[in-house]
PDB file of N, CA and C in Angstrom:
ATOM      1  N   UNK A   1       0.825  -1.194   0.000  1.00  0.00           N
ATOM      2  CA  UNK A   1       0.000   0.000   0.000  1.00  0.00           C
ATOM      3  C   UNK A   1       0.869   1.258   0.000  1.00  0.00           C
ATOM      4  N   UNK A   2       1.876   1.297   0.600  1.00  0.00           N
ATOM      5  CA  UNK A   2       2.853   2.470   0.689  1.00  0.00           C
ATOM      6  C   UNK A   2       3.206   2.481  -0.557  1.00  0.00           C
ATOM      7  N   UNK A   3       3.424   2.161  -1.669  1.00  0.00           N
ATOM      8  CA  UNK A   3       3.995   2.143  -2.858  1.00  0.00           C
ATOM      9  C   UNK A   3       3.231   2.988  -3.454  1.00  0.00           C
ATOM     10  N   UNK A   4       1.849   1.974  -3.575  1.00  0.00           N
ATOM     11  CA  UNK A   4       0.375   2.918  -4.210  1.00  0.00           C
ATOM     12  C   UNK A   4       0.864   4.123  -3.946  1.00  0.00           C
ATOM     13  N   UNK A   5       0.648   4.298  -2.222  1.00  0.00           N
ATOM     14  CA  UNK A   5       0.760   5.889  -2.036  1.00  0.00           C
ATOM     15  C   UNK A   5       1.754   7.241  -2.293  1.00  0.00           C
ATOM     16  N   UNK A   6       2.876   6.367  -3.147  1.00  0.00           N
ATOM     17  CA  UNK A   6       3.912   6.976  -3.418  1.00  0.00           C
ATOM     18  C   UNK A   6       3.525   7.604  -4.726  1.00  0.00           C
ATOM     19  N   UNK A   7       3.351   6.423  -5.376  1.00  0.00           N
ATOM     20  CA  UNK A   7       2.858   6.712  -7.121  1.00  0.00           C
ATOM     21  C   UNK A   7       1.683   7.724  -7.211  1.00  0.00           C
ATOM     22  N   UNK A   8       0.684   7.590  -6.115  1.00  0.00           N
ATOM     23  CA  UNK A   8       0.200   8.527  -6.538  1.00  0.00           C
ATOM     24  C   UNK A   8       0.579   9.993  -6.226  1.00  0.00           C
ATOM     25  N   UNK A   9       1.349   9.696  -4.965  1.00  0.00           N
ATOM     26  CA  UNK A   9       2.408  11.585  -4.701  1.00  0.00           C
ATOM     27  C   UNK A   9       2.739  11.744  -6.075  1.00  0.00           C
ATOM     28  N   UNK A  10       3.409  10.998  -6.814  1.00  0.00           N
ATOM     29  CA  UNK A  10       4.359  11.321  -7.582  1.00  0.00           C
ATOM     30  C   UNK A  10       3.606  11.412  -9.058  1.00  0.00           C
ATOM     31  N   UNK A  11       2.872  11.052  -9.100  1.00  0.00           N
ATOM     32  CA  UNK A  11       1.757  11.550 -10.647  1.00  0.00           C
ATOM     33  C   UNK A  11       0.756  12.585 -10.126  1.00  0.00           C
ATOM     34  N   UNK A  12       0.277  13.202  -8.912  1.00  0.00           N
ATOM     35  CA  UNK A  12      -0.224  13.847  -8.314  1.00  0.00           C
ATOM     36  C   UNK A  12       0.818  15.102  -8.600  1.00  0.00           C
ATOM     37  N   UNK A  13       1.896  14.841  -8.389  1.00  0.00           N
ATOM     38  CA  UNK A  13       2.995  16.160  -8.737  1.00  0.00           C
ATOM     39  C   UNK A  13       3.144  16.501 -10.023  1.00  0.00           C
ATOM     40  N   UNK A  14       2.909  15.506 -10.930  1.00  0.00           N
ATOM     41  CA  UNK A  14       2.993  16.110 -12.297  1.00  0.00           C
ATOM     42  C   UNK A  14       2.098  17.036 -12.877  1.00  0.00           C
ATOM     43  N   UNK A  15       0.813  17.510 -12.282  1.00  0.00           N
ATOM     44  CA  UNK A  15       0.469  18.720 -12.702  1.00  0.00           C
ATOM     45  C   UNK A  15      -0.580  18.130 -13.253  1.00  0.00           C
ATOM     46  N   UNK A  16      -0.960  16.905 -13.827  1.00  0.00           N
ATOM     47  CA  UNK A  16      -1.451  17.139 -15.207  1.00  0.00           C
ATOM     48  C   UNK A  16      -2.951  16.458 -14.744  1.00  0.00           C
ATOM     49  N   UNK A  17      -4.063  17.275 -14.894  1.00  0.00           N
ATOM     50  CA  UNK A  17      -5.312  16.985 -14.632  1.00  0.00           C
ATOM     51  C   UNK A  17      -5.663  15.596 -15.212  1.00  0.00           C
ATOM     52  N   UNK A  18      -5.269  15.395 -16.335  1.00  0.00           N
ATOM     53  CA  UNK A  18      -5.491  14.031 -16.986  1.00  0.00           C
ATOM     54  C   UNK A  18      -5.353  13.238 -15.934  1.00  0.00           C
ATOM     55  N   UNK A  19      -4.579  13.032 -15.278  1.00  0.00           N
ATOM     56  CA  UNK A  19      -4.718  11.455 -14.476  1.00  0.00           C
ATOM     57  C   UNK A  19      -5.041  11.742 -12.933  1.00  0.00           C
ATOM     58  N   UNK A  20      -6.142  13.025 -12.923  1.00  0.00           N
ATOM     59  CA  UNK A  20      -6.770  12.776 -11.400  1.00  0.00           C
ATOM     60  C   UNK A  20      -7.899  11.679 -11.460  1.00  0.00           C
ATOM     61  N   UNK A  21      -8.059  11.768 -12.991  1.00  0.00           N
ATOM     62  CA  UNK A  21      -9.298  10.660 -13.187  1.00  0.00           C
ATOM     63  C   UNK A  21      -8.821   8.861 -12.765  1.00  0.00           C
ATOM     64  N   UNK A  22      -7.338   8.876 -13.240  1.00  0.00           N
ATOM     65  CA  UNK A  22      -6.755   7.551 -13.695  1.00  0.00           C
ATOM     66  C   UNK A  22      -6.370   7.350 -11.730  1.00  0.00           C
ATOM     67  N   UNK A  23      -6.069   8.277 -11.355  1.00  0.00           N
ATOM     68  CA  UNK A  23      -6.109   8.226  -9.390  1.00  0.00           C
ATOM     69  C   UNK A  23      -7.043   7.839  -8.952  1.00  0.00           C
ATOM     70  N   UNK A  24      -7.901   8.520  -9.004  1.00  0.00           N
ATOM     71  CA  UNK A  24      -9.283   8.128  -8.393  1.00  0.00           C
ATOM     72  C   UNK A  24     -10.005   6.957  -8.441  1.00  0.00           C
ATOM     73  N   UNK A  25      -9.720   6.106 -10.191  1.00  0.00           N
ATOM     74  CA  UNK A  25      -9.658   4.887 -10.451  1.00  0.00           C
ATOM     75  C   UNK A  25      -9.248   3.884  -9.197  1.00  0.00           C
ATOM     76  N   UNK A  26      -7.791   3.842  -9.481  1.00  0.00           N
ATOM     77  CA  UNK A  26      -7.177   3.601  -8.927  1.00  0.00           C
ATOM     78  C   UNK A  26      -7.538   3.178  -7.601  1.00  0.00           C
ATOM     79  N   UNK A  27      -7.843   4.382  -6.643  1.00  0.00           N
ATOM     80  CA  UNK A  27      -8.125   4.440  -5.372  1.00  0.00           C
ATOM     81  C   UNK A  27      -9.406   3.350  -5.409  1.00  0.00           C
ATOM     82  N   UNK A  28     -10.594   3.767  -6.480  1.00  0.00           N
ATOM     83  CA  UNK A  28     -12.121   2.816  -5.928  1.00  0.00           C
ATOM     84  C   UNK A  28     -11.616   1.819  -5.904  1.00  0.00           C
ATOM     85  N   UNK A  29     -10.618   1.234  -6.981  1.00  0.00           N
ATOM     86  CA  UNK A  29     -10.185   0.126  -7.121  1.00  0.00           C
ATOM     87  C   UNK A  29      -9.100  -1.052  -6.220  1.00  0.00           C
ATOM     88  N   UNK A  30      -8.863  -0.067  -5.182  1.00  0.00           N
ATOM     89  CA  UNK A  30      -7.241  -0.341  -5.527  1.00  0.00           C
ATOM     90  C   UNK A  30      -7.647  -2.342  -4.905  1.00  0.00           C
ATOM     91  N   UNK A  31      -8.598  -2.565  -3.694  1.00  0.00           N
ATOM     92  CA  UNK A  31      -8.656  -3.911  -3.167  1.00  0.00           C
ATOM     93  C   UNK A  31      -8.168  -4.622  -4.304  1.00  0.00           C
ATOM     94  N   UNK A  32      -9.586  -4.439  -5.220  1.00  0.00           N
ATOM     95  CA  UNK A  32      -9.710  -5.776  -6.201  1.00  0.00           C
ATOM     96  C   UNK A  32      -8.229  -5.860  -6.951  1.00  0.00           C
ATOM     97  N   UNK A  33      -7.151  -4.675  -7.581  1.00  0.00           N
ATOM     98  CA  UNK A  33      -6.141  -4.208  -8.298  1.00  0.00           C
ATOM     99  C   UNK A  33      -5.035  -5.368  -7.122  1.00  0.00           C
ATOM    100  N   UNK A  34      -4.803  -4.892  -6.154  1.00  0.00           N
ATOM    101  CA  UNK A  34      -3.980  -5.688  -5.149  1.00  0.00           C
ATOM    102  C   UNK A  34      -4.615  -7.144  -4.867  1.00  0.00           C
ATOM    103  N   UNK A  35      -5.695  -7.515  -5.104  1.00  0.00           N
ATOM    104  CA  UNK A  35      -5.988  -9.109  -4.916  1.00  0.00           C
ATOM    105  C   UNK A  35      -5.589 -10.004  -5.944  1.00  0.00           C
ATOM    106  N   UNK A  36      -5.955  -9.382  -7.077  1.00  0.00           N
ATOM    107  CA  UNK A  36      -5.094  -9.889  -8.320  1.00  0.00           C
ATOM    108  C   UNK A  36      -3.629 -10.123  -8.144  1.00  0.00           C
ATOM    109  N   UNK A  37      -2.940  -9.140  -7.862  1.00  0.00           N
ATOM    110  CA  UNK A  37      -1.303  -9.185  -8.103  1.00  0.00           C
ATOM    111  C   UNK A  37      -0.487 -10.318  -6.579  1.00  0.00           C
ATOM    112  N   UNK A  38      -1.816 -10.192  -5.795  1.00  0.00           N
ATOM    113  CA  UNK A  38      -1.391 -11.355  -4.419  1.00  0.00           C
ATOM    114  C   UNK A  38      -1.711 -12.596  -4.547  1.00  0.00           C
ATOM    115  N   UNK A  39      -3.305 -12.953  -5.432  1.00  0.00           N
ATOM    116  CA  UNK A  39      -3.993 -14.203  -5.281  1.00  0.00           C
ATOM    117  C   UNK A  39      -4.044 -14.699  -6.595  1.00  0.00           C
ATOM    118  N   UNK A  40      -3.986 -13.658  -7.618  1.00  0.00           N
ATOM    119  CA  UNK A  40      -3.997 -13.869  -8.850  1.00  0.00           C
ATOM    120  C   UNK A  40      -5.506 -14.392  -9.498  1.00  0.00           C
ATOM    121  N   UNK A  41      -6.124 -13.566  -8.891  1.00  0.00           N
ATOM    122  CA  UNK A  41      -7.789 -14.176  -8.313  1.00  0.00           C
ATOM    123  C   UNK A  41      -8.681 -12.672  -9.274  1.00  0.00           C
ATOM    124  N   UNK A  42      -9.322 -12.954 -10.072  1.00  0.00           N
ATOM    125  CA  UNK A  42     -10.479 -12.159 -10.909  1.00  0.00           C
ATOM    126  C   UNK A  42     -12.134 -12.442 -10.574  1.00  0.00           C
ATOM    127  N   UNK A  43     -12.680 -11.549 -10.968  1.00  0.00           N
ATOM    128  CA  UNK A  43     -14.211 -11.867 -11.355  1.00  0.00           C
ATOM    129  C   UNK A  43     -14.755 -12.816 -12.438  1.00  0.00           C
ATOM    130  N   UNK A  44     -13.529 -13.038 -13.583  1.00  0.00           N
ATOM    131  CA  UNK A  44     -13.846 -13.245 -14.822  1.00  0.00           C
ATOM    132  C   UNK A  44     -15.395 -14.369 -14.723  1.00  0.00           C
ATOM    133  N   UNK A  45     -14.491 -15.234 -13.670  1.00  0.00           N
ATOM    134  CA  UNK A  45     -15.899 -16.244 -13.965  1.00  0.00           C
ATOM    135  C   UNK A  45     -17.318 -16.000 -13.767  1.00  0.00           C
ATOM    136  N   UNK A  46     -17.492 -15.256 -12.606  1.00  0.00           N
ATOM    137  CA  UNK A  46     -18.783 -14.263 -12.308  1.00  0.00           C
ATOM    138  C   UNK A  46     -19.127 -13.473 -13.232  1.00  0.00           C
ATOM    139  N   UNK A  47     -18.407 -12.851 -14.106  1.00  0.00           N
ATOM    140  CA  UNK A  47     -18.696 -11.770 -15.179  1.00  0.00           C
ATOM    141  C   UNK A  47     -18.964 -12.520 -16.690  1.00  0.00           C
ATOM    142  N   UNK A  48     -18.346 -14.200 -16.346  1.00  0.00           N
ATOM    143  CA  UNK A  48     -18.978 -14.765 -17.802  1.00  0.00           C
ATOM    144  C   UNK A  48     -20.077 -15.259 -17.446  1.00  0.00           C
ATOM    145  N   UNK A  49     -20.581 -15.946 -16.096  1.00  0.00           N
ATOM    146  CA  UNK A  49     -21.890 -16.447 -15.756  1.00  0.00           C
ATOM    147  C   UNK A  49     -22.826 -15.088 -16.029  1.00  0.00           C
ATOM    148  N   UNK A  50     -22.681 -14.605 -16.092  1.00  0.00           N
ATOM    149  CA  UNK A  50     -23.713 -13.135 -16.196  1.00  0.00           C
ATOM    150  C   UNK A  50     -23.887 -12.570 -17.375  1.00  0.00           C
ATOM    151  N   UNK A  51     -22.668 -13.183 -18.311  1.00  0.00           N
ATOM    152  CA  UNK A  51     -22.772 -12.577 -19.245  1.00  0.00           C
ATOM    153  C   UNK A  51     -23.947 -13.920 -20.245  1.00  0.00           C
ATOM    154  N   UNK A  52     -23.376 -14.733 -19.722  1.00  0.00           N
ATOM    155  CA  UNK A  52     -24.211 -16.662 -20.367  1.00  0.00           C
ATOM    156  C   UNK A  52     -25.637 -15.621 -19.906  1.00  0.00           C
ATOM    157  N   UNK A  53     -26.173 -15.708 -18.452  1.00  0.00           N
ATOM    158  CA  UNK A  53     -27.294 -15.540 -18.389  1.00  0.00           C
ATOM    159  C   UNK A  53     -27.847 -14.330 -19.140  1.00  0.00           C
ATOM    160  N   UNK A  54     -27.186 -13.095 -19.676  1.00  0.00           N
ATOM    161  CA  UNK A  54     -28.434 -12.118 -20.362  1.00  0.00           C
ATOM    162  C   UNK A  54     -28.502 -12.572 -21.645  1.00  0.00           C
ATOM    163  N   UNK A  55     -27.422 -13.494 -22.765  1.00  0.00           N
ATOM    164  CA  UNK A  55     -27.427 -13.978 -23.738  1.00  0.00           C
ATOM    165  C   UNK A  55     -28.896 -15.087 -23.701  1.00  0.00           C
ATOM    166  N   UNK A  56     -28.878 -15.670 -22.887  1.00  0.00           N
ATOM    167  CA  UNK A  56     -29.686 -17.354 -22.421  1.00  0.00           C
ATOM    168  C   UNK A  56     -31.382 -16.690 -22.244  1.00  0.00           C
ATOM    169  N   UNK A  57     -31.154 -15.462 -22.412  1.00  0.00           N
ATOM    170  CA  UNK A  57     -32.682 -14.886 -21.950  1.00  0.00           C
ATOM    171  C   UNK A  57     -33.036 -14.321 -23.225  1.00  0.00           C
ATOM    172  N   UNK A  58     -32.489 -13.517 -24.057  1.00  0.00           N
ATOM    173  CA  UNK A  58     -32.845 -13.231 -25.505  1.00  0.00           C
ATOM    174  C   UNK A  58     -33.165 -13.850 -26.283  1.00  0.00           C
ATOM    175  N   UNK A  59     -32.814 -15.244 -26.301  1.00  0.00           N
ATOM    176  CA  UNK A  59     -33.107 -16.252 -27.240  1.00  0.00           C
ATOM    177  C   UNK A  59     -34.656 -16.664 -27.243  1.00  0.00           C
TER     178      UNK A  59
END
């Protein structure tokens, strides 16, 4: 987490409004962003069951 908080001092210093958006990201994100890089663990499968079920209903 201290790292995060570095990177963002340090793109926070660059001035450049463009990436208060790509911070803020960041921040909602950061759990799920750090569970990945520890557990190597996604939604994908939840996000394809969901995606099967609105396909499975149009038909």
């Amino acid at each position: 987490m201290k790292l995060m908080n570095r990177w963002y001092e340090k793109v926070s210093a660059l001035g450049n409004p463009n990436f208060r958006s790509v911070i803020k990201t960041f921040k909602n994100h950061v759990p799920t962003i750090l569970n990945y890089f520890l557990r190597r663990s996604t939604n994908a499968s939840a996000e394809a069951l969901i995606q099967r079920s609105r396909y499975s209903g149009r038909r």
